[in-house]
Protein backbone atom coordinates (compact mmCIF):
# COMPACT_ATOMS: atom_id res chain seq x y z
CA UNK A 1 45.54 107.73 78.59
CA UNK A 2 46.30 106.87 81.73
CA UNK A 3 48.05 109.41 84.13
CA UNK A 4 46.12 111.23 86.62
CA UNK A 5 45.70 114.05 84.70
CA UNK A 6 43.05 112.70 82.55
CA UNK A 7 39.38 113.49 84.31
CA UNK A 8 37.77 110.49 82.48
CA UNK A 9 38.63 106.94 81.72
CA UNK A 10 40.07 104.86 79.08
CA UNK A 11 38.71 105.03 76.13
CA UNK A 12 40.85 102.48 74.10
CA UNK A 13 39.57 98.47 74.17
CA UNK A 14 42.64 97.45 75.73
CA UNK A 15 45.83 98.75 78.05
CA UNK A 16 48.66 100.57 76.02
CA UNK A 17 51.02 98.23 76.64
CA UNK A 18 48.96 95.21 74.67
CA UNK A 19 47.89 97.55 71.57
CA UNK A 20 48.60 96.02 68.34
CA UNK A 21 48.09 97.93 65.11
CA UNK A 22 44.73 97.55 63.73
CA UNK A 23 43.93 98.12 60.27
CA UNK A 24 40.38 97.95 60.96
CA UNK A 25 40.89 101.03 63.10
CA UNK A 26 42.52 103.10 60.94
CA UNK A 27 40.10 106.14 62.00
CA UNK A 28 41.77 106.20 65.97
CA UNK A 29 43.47 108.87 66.17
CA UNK A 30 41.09 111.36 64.96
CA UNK A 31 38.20 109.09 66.57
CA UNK A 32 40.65 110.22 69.85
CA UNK A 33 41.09 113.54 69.44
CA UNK A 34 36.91 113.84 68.89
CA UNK A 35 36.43 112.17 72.13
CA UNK A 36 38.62 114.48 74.12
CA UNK A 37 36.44 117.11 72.88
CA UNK A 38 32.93 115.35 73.11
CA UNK A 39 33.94 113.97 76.62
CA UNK A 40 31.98 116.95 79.20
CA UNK A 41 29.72 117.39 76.46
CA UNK A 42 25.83 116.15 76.05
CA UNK A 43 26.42 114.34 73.43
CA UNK A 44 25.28 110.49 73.27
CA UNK A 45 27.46 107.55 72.38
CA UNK A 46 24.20 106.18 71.50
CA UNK A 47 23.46 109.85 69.14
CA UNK A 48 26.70 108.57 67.19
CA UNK A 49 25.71 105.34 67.00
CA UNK A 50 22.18 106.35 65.37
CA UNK A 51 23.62 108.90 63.13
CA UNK A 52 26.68 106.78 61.47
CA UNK A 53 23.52 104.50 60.78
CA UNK A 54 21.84 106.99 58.65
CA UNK A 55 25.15 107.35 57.01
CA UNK A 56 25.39 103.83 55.92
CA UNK A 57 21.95 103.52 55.03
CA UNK A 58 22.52 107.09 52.79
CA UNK A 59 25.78 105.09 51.14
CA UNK A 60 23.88 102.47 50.37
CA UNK A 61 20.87 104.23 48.28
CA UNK A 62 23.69 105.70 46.36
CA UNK A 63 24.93 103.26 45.67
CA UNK A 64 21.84 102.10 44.08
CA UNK A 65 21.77 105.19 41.80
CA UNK A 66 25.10 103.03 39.71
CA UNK A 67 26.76 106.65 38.52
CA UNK A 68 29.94 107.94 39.52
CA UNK A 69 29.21 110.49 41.13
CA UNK A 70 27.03 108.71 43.85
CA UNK A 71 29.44 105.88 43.72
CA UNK A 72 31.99 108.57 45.36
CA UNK A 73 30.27 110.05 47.92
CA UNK A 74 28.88 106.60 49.32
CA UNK A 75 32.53 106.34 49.69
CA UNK A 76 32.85 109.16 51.21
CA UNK A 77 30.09 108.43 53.58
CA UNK A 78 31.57 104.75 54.39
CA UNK A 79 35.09 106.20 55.99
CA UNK A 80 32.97 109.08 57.76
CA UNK A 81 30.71 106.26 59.34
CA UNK A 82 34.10 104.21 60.14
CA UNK A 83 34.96 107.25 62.05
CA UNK A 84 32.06 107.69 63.82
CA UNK A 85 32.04 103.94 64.78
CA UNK A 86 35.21 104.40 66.23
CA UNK A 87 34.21 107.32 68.47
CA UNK A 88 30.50 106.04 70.24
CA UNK A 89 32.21 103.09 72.14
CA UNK A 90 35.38 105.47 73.09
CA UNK A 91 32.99 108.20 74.30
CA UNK A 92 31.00 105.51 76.47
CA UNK A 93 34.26 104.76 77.79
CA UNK A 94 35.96 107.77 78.63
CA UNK A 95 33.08 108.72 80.44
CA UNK A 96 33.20 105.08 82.23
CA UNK A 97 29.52 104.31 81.00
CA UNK A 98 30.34 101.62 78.64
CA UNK A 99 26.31 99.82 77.84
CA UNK A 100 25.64 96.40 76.54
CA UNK A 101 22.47 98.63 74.61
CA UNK A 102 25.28 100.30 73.27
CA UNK A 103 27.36 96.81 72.36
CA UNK A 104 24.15 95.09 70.74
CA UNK A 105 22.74 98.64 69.08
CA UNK A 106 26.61 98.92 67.39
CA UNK A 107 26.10 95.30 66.00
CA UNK A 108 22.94 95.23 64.71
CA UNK A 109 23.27 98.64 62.75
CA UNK A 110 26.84 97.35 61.22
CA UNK A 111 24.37 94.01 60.26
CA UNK A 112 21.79 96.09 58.39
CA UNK A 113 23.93 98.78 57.07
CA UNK A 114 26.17 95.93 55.71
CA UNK A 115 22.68 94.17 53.86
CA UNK A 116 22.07 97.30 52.59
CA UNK A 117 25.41 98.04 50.93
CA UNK A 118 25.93 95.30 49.30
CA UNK A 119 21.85 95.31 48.39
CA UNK A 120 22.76 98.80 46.65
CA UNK A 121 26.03 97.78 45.16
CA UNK A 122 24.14 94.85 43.54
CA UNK A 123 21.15 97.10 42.26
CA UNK A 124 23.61 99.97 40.77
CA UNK A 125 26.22 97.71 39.17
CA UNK A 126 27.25 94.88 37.69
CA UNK A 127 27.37 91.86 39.93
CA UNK A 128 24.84 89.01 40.41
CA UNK A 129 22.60 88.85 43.25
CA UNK A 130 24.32 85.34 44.06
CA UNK A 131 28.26 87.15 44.13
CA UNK A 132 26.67 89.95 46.16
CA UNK A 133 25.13 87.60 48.79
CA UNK A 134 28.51 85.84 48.74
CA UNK A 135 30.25 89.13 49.53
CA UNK A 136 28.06 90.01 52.16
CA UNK A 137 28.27 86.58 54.22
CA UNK A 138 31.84 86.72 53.89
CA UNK A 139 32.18 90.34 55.23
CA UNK A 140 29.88 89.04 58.26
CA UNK A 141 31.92 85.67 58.66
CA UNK A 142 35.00 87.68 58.51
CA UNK A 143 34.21 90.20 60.85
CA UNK A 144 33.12 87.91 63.23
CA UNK A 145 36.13 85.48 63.31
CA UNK A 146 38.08 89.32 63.79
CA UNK A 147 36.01 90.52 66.94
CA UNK A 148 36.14 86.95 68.43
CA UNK A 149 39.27 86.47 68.44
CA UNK A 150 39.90 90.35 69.47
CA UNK A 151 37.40 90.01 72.50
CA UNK A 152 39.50 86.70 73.58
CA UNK A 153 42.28 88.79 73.19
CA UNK A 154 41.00 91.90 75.45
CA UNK A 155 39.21 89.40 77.87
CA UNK A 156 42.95 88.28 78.91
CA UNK A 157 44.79 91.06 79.22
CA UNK A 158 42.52 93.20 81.40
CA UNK A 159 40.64 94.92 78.44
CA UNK A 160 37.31 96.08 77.40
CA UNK A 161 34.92 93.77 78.71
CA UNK A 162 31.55 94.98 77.25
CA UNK A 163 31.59 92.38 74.70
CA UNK A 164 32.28 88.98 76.00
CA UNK A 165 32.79 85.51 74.10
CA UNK A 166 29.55 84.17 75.10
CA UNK A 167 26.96 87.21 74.71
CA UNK A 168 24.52 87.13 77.42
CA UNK A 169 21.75 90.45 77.46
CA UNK A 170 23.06 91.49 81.45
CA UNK A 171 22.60 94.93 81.29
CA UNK A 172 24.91 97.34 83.92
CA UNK A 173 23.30 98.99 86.42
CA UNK A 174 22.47 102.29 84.96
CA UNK A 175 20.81 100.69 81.55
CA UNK A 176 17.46 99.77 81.00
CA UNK A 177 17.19 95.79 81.15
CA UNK A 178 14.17 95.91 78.49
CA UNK A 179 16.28 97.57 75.66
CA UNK A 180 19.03 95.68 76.51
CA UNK A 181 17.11 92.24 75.81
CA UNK A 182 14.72 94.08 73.07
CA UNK A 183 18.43 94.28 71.43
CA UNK A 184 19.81 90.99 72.63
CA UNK A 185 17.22 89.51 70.63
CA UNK A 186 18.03 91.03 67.54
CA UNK A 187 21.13 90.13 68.08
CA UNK A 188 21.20 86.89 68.67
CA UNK A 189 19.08 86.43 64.71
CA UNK A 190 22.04 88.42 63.10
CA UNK A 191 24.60 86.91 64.69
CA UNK A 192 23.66 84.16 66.91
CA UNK A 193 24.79 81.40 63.59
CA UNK A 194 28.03 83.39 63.11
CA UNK A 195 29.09 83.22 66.94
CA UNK A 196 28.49 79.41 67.29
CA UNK A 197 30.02 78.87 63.65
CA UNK A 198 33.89 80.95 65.30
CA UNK A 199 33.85 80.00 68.36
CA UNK A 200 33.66 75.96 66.89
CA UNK A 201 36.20 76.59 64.82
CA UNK A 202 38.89 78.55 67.45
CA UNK A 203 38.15 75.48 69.65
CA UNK A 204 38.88 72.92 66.65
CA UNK A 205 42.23 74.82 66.18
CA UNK A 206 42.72 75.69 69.30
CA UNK A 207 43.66 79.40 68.76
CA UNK A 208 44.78 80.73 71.92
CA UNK A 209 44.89 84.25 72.51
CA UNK A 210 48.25 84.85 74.36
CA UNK A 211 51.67 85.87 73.68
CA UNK A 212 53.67 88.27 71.48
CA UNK A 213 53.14 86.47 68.47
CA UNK A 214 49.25 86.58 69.02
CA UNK A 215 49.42 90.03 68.62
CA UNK A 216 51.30 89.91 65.32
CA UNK A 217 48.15 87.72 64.32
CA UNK A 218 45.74 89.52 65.10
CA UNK A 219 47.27 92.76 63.43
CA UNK A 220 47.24 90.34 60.28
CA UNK A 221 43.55 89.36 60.70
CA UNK A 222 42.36 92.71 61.38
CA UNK A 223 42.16 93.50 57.86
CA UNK A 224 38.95 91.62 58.13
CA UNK A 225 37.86 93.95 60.45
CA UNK A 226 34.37 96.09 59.49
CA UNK A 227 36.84 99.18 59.45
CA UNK A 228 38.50 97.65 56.64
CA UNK A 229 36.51 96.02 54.83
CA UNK A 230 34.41 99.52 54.10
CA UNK A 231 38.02 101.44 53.53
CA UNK A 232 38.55 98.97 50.31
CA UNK A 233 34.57 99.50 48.97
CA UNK A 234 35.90 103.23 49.52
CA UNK A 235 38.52 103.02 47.34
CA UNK A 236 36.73 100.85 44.70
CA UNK A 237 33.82 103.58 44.77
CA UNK A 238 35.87 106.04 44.07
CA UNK A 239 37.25 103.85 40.88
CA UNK A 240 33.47 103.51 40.05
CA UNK A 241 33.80 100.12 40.86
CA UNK A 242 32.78 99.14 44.88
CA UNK A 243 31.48 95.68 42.81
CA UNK A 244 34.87 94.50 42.34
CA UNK A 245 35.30 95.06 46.04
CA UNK A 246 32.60 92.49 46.90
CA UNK A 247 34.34 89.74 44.69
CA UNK A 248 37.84 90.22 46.38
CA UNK A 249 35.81 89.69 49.68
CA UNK A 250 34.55 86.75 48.82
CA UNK A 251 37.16 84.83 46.50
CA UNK A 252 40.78 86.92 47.71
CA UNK A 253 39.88 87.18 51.45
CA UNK A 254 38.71 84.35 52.40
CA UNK A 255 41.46 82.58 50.92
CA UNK A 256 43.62 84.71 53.17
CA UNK A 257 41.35 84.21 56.20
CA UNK A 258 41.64 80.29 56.11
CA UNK A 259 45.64 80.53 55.64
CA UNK A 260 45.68 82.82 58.74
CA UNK A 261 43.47 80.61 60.66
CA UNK A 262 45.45 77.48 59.47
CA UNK A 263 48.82 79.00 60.76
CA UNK A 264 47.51 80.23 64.05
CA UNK A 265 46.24 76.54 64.82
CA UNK A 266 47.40 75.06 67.73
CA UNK A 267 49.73 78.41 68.84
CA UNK A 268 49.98 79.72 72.33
């Protein structure tokens, strides 16, 4: 979106012309087409933000119940909340009022809704508490090594800059500096191991972001994304079995996380 005739700005994380296709983002194009219409509105990125929390906290007491039913509808919940993710950050955006509030808020919601997913998944069916914390690192160590490599990606070809490589709590000029550091904080428990942990390991392969073939990579390692990961405990719910979902993500994908990384080693 791009021509004049657009009153607002760009709501996509990076220019057109270096889009890749995302499976993690699977949820764009209606995610789009609700921003167009939420754009002049009232409405609060931050609102969304909240209320896709309550979602994923909703999923995961469901979850907890163990029946089919509930099983199904946390499901159902999980893509809406994917949706929803997809639209706060686009709306901040469009209106050209991206927030690092908004940045750390996103992450530490994805943090406890993930906890409390997996927490219900292990209380309503059949998977040790050891597989389940399993699962739920490797959804977090997953995602991670995804937005790292993606915010890399956006920081060099004139992208999104909101997040950054090195999170810092620098608020812009029209956020509060107290709620930005209130969330920094927060941030920097959930994911302040996970950050140091990628960013090591990019530097001891010495992944570069750049090129053609970069892009091909990182539409491969987007299935890691959180977009993804809650699309396959979808479709697993709605087999009445989001448990076997958790043991793929710990035993199938990270298999296919460390042959990605391995292959990317060393490319420019």
């Amino acid at each position: 979106m791009t021509g004049e005739a657009e009153p607002y700005g760009e709501p996509h994380k990076v220019p057109r012309a270096y889009q890749f296709v995302d499976f993690s983002d699977y949820a764009r194009p209606l995610a789009d087409w609700a921003v167009h219409r939420l754009v002049h509105t009232p409405v609060s990125p931050h609102l969304i933000t909240l209320f896709y929390g309550i979602l994923g906290l909703w999923a995961a007491i469901l979850y907890a119940r163990g029946t089919w039913p509930a099983g199904a509808l946390a499901g159902l919940l999980l893509i809406l909340k994917s949706l929803l993710d997809a639209m706060d950050g686009a709306l901040a955006r469009a209106r050209n009022r991206p927030t690092k509030a908004g940045r750390f808020l996103d992450s530490n919601l994805d943090f406890l809704i993930n906890a409390a997913v997996v927490a219900g998944i292990a209380q309503g069916y059949p998977i040790s508490w050891i597989c389940a914390v399993l699962a739920f690192l490797s959804m977090e160590i997953q995602g991670s090594f995804y937005h790292h490599l993606y915010v890399l990606y956006r920081h060099r070809v004139g992208g999104d800059t909101t997040a950054t490589p090195r999170e810092t709590p620098t608020p812009y000029p029209y956020e509060s500096p107290t709620l930005v550091r209130v969330l920094f904080t927060v941030y920097r428990i959930f994911y302040g191991w996970q950050d140091a942990f990628v960013r090591w390991v990019v530097q001891r392969l010495k992944i570069h972001p750049t090129g053609r073939r970069f892009r091909s990579f990182l539409t491969q390692i987007s299935v890691f994304g959180l977009g993804f990961h809650l699309l396959i405990l979808a479709i697993f719910s709605w087999f009445h079995a989001p448990h076997l979902a958790l043991i793929l993500f710990f035993t199938v994908f990270n298999v296919y996380l460390g042959a990605l990384l391995w292959s990317a080693a060393g490319r420019r």
